[in-house]
PDB file of N, CA and C in Angstrom:
ATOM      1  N   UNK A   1     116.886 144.988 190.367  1.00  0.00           N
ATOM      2  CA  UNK A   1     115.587 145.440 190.792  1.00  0.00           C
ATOM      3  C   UNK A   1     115.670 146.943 191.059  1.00  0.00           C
ATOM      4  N   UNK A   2     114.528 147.354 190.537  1.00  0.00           N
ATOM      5  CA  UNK A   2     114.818 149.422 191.181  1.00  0.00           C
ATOM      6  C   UNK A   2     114.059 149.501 192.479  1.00  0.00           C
ATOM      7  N   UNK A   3     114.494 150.773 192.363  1.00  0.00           N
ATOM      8  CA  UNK A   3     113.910 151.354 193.651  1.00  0.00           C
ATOM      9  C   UNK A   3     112.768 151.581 194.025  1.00  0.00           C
ATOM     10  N   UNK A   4     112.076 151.374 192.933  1.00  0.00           N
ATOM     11  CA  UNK A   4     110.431 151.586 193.218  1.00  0.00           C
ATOM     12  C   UNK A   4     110.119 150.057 194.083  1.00  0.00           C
ATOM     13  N   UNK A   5     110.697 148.912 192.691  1.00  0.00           N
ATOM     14  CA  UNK A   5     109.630 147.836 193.539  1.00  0.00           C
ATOM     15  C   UNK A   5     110.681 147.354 194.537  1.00  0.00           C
ATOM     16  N   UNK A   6     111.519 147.810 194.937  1.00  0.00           N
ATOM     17  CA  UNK A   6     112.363 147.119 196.303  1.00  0.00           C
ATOM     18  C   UNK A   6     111.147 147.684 197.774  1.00  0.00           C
ATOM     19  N   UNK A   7     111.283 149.238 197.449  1.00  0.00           N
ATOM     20  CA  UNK A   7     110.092 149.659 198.093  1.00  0.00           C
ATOM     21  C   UNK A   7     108.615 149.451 198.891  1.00  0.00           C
ATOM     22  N   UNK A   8     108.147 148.489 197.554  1.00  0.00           N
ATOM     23  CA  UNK A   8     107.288 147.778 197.583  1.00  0.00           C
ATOM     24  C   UNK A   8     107.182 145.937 198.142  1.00  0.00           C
ATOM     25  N   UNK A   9     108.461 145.725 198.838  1.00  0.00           N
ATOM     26  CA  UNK A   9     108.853 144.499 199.104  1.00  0.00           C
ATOM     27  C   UNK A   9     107.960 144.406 200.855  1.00  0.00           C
ATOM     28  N   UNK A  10     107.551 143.688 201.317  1.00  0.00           N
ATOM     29  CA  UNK A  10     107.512 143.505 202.274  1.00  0.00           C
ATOM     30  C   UNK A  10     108.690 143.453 203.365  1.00  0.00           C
ATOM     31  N   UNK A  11     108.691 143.394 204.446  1.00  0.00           N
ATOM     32  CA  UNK A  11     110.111 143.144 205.389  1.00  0.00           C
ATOM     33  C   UNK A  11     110.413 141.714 205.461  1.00  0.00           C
ATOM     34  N   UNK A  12     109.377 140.694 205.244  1.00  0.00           N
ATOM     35  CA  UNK A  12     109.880 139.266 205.412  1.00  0.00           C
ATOM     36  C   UNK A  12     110.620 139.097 203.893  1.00  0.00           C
ATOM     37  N   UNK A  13     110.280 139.887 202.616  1.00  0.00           N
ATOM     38  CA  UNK A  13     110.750 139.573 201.177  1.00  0.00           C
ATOM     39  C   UNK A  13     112.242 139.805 201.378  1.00  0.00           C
ATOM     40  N   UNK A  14     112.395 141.300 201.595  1.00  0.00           N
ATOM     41  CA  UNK A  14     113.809 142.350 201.971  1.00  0.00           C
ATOM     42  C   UNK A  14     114.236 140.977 202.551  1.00  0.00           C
ATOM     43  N   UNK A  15     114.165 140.517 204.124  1.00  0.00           N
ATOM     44  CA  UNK A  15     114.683 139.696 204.947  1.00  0.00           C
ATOM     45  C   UNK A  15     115.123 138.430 204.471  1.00  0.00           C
ATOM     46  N   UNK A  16     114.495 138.053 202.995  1.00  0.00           N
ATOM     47  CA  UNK A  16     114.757 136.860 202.628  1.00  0.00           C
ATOM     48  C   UNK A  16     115.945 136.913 201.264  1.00  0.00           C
ATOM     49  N   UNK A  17     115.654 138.386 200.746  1.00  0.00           N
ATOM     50  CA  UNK A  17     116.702 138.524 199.942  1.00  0.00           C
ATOM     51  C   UNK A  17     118.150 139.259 200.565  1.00  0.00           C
ATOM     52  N   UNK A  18     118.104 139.850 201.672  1.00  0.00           N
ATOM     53  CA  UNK A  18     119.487 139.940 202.362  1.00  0.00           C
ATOM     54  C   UNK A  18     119.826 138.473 202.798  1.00  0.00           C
ATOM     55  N   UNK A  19     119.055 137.905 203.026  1.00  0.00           N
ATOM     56  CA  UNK A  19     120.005 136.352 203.495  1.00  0.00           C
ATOM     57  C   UNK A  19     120.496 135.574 202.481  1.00  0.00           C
ATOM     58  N   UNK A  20     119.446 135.555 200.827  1.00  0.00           N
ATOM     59  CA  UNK A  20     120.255 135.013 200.007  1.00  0.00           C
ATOM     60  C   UNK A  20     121.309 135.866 199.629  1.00  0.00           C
ATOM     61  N   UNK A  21     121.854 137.053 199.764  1.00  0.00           N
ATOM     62  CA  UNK A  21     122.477 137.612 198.993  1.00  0.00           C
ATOM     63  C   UNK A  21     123.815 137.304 200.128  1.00  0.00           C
ATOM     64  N   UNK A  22     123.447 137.306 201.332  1.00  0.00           N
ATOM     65  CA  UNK A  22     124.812 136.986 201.797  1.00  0.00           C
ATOM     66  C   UNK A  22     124.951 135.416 201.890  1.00  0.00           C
ATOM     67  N   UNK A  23     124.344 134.667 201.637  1.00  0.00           N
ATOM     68  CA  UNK A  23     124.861 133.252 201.337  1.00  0.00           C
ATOM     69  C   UNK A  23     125.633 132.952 199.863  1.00  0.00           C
ATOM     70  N   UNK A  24     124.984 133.722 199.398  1.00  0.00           N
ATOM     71  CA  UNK A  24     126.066 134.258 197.763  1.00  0.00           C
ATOM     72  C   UNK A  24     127.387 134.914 198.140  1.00  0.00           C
ATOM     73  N   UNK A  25     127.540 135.770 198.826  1.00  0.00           N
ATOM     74  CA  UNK A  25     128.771 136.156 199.999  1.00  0.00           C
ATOM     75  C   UNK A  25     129.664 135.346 200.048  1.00  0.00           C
ATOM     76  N   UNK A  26     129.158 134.586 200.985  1.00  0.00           N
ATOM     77  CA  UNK A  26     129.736 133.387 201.848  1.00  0.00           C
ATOM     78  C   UNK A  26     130.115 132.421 200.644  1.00  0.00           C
ATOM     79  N   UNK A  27     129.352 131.934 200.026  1.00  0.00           N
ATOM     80  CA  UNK A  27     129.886 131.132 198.462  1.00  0.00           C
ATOM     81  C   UNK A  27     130.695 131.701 197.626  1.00  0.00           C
ATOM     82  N   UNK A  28     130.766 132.877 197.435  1.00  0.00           N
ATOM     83  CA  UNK A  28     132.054 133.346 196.593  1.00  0.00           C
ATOM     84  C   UNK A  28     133.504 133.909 197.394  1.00  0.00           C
ATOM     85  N   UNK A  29     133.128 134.145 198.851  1.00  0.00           N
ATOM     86  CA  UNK A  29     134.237 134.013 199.955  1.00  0.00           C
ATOM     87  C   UNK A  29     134.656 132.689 199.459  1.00  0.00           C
ATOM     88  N   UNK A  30     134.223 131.436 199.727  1.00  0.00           N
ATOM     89  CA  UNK A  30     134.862 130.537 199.676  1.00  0.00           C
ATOM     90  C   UNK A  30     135.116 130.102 198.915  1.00  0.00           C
ATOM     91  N   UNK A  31     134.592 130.640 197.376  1.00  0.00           N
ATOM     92  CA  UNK A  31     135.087 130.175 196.258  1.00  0.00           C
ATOM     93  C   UNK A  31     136.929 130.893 196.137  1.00  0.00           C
ATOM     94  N   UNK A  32     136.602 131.833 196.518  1.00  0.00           N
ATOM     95  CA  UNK A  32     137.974 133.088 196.679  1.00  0.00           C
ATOM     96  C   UNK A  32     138.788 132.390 197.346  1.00  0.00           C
ATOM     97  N   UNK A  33     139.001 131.466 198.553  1.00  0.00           N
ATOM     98  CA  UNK A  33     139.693 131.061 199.679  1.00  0.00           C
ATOM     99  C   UNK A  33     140.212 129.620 199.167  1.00  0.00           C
ATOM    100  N   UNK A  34     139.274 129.227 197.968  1.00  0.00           N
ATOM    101  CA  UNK A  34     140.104 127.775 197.363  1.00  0.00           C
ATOM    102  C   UNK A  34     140.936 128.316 196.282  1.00  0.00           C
ATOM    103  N   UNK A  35     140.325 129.183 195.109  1.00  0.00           N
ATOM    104  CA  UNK A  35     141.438 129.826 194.464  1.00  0.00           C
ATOM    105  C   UNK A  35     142.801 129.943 194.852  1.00  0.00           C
ATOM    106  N   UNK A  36     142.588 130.990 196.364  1.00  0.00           N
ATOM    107  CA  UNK A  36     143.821 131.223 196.926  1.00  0.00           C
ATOM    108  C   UNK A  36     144.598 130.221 196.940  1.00  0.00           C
ATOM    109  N   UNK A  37     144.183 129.191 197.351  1.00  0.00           N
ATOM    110  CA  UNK A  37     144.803 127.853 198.428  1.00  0.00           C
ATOM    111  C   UNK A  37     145.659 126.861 196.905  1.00  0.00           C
ATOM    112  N   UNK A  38     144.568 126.983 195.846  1.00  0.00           N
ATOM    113  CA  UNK A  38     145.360 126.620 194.772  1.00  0.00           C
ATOM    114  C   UNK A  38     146.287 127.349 193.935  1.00  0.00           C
ATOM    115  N   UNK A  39     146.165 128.908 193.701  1.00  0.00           N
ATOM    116  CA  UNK A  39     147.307 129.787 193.430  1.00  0.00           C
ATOM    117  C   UNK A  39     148.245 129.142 194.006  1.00  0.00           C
ATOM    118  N   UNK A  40     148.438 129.385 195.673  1.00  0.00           N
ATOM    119  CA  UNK A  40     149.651 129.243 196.122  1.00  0.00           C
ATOM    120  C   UNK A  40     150.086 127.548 195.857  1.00  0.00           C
ATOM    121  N   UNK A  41     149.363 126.520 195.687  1.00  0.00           N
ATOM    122  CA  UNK A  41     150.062 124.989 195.662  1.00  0.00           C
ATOM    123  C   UNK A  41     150.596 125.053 194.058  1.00  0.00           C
ATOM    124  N   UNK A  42     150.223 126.273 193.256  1.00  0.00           N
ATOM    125  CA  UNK A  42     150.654 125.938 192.035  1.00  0.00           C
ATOM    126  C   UNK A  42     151.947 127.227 192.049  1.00  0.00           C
ATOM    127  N   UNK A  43     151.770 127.734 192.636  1.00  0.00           N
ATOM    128  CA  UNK A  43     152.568 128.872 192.824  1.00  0.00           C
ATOM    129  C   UNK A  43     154.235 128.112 193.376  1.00  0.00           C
ATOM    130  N   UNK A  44     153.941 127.369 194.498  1.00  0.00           N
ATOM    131  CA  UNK A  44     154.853 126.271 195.068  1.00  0.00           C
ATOM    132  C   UNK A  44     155.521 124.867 193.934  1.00  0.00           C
ATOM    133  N   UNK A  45     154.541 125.014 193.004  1.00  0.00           N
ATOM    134  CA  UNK A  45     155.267 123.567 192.065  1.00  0.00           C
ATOM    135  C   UNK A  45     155.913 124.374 191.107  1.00  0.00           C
ATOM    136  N   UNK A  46     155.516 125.543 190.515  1.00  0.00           N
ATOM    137  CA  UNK A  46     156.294 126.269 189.987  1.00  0.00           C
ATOM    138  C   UNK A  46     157.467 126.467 190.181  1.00  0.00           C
ATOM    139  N   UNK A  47     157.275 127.088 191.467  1.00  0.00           N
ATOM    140  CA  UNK A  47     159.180 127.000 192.177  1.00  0.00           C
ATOM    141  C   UNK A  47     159.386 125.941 192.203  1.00  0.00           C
ATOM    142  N   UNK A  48     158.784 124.739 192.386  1.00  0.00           N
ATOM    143  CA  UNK A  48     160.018 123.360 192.893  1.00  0.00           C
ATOM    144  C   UNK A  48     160.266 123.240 191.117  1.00  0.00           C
ATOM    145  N   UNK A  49     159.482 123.681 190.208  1.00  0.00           N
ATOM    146  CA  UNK A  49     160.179 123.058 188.900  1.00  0.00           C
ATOM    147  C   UNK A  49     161.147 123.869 188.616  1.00  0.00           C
ATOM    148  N   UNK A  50     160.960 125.209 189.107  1.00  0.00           N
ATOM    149  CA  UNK A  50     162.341 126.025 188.686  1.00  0.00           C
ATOM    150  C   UNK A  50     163.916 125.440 188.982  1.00  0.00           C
ATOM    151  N   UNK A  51     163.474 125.318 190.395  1.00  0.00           N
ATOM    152  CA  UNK A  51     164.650 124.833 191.129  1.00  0.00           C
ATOM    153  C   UNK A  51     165.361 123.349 190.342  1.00  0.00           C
ATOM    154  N   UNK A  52     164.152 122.224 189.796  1.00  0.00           N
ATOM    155  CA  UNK A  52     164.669 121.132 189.104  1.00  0.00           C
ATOM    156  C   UNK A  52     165.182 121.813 187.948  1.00  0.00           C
ATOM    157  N   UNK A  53     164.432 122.383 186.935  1.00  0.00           N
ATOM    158  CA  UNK A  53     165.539 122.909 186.094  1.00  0.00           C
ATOM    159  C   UNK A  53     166.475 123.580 186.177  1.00  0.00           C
ATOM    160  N   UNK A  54     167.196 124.416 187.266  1.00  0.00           N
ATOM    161  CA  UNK A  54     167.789 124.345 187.430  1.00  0.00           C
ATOM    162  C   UNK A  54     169.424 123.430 187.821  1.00  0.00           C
ATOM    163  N   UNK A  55     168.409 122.807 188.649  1.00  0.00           N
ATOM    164  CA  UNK A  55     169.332 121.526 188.989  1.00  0.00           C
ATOM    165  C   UNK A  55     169.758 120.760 187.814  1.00  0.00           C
ATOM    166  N   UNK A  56     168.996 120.786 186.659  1.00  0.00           N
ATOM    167  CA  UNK A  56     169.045 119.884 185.699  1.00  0.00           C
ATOM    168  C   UNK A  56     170.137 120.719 184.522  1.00  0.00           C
ATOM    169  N   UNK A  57     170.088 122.327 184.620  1.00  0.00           N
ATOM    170  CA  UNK A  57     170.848 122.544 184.110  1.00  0.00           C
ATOM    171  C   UNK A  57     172.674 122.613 184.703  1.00  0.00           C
ATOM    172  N   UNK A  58     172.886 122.230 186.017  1.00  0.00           N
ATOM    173  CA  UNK A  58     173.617 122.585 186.581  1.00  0.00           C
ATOM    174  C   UNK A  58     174.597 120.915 186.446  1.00  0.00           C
ATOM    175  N   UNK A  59     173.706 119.972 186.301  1.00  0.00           N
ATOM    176  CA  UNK A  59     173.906 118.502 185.863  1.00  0.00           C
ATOM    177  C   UNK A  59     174.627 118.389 184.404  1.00  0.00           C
ATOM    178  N   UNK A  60     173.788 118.650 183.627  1.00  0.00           N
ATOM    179  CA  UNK A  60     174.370 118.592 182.408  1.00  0.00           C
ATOM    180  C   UNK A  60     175.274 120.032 181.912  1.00  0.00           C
ATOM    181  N   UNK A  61     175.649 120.798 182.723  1.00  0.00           N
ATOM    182  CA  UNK A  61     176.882 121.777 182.646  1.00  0.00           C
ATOM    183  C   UNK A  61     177.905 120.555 183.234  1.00  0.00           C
ATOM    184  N   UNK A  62     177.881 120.405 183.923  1.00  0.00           N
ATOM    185  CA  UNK A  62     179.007 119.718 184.956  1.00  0.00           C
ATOM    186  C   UNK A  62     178.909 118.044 183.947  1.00  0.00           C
ATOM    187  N   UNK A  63     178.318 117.675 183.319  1.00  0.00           N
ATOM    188  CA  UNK A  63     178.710 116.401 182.418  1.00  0.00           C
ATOM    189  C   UNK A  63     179.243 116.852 181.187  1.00  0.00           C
ATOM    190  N   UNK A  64     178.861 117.988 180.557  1.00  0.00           N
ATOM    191  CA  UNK A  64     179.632 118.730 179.803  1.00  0.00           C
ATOM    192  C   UNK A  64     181.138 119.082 180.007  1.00  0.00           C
ATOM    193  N   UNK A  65     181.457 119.364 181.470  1.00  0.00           N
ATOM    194  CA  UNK A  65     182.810 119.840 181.535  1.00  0.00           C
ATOM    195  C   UNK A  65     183.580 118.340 181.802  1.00  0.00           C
ATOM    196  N   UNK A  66     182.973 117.243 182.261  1.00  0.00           N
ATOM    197  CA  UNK A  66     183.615 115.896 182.426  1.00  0.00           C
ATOM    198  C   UNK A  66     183.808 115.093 181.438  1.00  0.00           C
ATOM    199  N   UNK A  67     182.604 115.444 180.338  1.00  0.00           N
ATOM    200  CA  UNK A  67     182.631 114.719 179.099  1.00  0.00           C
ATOM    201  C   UNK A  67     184.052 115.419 178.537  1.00  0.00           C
ATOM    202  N   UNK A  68     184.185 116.868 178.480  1.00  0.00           N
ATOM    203  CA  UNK A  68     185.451 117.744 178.118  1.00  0.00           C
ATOM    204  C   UNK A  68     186.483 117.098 178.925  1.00  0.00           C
ATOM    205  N   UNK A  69     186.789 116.828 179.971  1.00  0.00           N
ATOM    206  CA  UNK A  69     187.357 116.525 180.514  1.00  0.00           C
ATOM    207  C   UNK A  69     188.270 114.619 180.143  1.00  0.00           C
ATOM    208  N   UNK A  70     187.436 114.537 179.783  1.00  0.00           N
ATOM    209  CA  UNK A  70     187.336 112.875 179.436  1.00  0.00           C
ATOM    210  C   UNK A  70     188.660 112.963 177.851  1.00  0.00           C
ATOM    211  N   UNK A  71     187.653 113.662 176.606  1.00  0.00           N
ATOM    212  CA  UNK A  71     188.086 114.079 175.536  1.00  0.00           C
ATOM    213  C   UNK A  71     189.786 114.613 175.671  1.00  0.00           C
ATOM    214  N   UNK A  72     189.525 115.583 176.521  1.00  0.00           N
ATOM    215  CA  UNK A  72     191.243 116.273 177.035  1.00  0.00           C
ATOM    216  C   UNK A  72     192.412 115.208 177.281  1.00  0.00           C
ATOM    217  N   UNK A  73     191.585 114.287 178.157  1.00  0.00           N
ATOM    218  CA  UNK A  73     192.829 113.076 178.600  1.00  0.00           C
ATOM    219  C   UNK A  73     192.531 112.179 177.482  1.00  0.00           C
ATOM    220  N   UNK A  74     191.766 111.581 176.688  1.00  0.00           N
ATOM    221  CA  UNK A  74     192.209 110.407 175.108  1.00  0.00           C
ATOM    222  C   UNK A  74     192.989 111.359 174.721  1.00  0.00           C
ATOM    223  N   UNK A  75     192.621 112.838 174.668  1.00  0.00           N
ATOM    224  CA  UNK A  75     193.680 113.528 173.459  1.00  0.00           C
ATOM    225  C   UNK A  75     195.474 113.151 173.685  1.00  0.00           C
ATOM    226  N   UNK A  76     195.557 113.768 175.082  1.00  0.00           N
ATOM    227  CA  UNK A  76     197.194 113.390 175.563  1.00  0.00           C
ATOM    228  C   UNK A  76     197.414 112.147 176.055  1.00  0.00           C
ATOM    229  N   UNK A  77     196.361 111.588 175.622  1.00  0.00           N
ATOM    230  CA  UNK A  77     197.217 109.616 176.290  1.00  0.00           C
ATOM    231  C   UNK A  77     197.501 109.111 174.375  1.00  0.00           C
ATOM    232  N   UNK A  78     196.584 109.670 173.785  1.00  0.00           N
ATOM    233  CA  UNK A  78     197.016 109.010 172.252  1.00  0.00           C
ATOM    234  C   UNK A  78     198.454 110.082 171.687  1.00  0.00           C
ATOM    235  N   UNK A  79     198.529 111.314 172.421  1.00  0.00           N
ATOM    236  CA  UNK A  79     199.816 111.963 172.153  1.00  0.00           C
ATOM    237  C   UNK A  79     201.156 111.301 173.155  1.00  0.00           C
ATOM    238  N   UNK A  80     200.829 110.769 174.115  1.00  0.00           N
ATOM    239  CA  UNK A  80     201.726 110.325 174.936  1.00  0.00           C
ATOM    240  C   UNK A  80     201.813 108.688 174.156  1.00  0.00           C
ATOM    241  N   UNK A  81     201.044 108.395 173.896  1.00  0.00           N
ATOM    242  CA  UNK A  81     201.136 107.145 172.904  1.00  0.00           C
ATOM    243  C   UNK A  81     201.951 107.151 171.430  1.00  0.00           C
ATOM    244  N   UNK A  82     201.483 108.281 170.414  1.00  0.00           N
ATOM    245  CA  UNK A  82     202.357 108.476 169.710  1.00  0.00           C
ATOM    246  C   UNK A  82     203.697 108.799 169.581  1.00  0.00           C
ATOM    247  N   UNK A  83     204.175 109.902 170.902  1.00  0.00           N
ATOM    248  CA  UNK A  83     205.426 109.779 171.302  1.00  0.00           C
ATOM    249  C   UNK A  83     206.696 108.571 172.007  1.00  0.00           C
ATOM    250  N   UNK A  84     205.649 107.602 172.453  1.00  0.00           N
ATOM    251  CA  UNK A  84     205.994 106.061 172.300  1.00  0.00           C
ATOM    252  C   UNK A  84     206.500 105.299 171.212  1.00  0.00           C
ATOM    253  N   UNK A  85     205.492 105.678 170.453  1.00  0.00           N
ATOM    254  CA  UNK A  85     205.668 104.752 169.052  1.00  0.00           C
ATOM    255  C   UNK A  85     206.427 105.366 168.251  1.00  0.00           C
ATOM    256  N   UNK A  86     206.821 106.730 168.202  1.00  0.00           N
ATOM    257  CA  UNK A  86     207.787 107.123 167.598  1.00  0.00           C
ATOM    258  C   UNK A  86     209.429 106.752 167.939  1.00  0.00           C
ATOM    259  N   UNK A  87     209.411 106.660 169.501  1.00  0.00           N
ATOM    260  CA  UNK A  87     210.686 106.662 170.136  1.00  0.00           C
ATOM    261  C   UNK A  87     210.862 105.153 169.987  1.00  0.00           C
ATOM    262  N   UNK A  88     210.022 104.246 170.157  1.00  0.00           N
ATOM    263  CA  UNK A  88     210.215 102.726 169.590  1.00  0.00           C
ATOM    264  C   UNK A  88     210.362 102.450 168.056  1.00  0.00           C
ATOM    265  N   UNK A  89     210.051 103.154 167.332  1.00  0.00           N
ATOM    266  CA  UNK A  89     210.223 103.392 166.297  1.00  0.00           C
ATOM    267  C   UNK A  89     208.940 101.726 165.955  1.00  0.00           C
ATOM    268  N   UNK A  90     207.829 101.762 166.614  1.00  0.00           N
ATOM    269  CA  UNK A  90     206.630 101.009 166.167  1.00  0.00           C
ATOM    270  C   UNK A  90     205.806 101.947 165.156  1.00  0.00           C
ATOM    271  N   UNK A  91     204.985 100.330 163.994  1.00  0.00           N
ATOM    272  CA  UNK A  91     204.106 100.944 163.040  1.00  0.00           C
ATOM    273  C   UNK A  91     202.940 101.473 163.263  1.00  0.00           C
ATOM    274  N   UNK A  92     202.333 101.177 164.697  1.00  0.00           N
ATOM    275  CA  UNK A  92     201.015 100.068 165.134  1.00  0.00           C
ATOM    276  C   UNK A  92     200.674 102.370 165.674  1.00  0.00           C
ATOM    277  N   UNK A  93     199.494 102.627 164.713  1.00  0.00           N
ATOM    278  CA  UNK A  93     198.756 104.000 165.073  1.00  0.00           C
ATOM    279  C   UNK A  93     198.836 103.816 166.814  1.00  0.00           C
ATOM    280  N   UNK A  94     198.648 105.366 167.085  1.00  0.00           N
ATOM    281  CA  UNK A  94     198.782 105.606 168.668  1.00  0.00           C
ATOM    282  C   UNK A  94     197.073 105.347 168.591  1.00  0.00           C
ATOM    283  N   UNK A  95     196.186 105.477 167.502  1.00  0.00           N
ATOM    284  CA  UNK A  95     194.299 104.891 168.280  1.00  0.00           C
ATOM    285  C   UNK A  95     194.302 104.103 168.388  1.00  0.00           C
ATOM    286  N   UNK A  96     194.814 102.690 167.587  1.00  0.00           N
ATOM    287  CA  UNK A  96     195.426 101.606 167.753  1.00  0.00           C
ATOM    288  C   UNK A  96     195.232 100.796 169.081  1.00  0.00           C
ATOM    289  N   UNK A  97     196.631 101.565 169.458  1.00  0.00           N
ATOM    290  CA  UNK A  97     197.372 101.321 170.722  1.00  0.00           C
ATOM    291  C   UNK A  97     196.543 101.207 171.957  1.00  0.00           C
ATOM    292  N   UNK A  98     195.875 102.781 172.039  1.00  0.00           N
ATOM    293  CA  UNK A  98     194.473 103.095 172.833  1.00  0.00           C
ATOM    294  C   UNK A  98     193.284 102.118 172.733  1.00  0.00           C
ATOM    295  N   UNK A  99     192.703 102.230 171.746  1.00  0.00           N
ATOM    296  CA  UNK A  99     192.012 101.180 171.619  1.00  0.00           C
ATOM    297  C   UNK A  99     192.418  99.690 172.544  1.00  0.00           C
ATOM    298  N   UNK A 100     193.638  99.315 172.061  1.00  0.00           N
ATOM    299  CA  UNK A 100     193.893  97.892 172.495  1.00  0.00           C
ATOM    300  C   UNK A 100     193.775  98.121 173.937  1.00  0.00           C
ATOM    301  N   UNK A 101     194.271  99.338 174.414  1.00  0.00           N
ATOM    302  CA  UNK A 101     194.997  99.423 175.853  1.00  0.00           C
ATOM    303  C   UNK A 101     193.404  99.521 176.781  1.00  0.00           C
ATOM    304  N   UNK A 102     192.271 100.206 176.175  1.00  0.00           N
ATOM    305  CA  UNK A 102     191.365 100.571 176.863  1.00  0.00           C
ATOM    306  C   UNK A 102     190.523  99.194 176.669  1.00  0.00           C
ATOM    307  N   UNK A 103     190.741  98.008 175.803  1.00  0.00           N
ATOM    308  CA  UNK A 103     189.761  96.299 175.818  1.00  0.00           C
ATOM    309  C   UNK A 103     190.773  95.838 176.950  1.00  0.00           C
ATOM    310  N   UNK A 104     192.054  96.223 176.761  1.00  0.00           N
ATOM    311  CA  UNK A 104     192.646  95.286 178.108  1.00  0.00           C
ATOM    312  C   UNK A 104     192.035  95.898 179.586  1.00  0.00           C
ATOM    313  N   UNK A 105     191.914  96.937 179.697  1.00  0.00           N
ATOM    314  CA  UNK A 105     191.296  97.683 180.780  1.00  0.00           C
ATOM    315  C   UNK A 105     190.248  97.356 181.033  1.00  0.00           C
ATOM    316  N   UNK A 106     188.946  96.458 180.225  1.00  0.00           N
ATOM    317  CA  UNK A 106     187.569  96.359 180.419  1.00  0.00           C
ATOM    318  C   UNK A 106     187.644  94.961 181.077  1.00  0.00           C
TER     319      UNK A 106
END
């Protein structure tokens, strides 16, 4: 609206458009104050997912080094096995052996 016909407003018009204009205020205050309130709850799941992926990468590092770990010991139990079967002078493969030794174990 210009300045001419604001001019031309009565004081009850003026009076009625300062009150809607601050109830428009007050409605986009509070539109502003839920934004906020949801920024920060999404702001907060963000971090908790960081932190799970994290966690999740810190899981499967550490099953990685056990799975390695696992691999390391078949390697020297089928070498500690073959050095068996050599010194017995048996035919029977050291996977064989493992194999059999790890169904008797179950």
């Amino acid at each position: 609206m210009k300045e001419k016909d604001l001019r031309r407003l009565k004081r009850v018009e003026l009076l009625d458009m300062l009150i809607e204009q601050g109830r428009l205020v007050e409605a986009q205050e509070e539109e502003i104050r839920k934004l906020k309130e949801q920024c920060e709850e999404l702001t907060r799941r963000l971090e908790d997912r960081r932190i799970d992926l994290e966690k999740t990468g810190s899981i499967a590092e550490a099953s990685l080094r056990i799975a390695n770990v696992f691999m390391a010991a078949e390697d020297a139990a089928k070498i500690y096995l073959e050095n068996l079967r050599q010194r017995s002078g048996s035919d029977v493969p050291a996977e064989k052996a493992l194999d059999d030794a790890m169904k008797e174990l179950s």
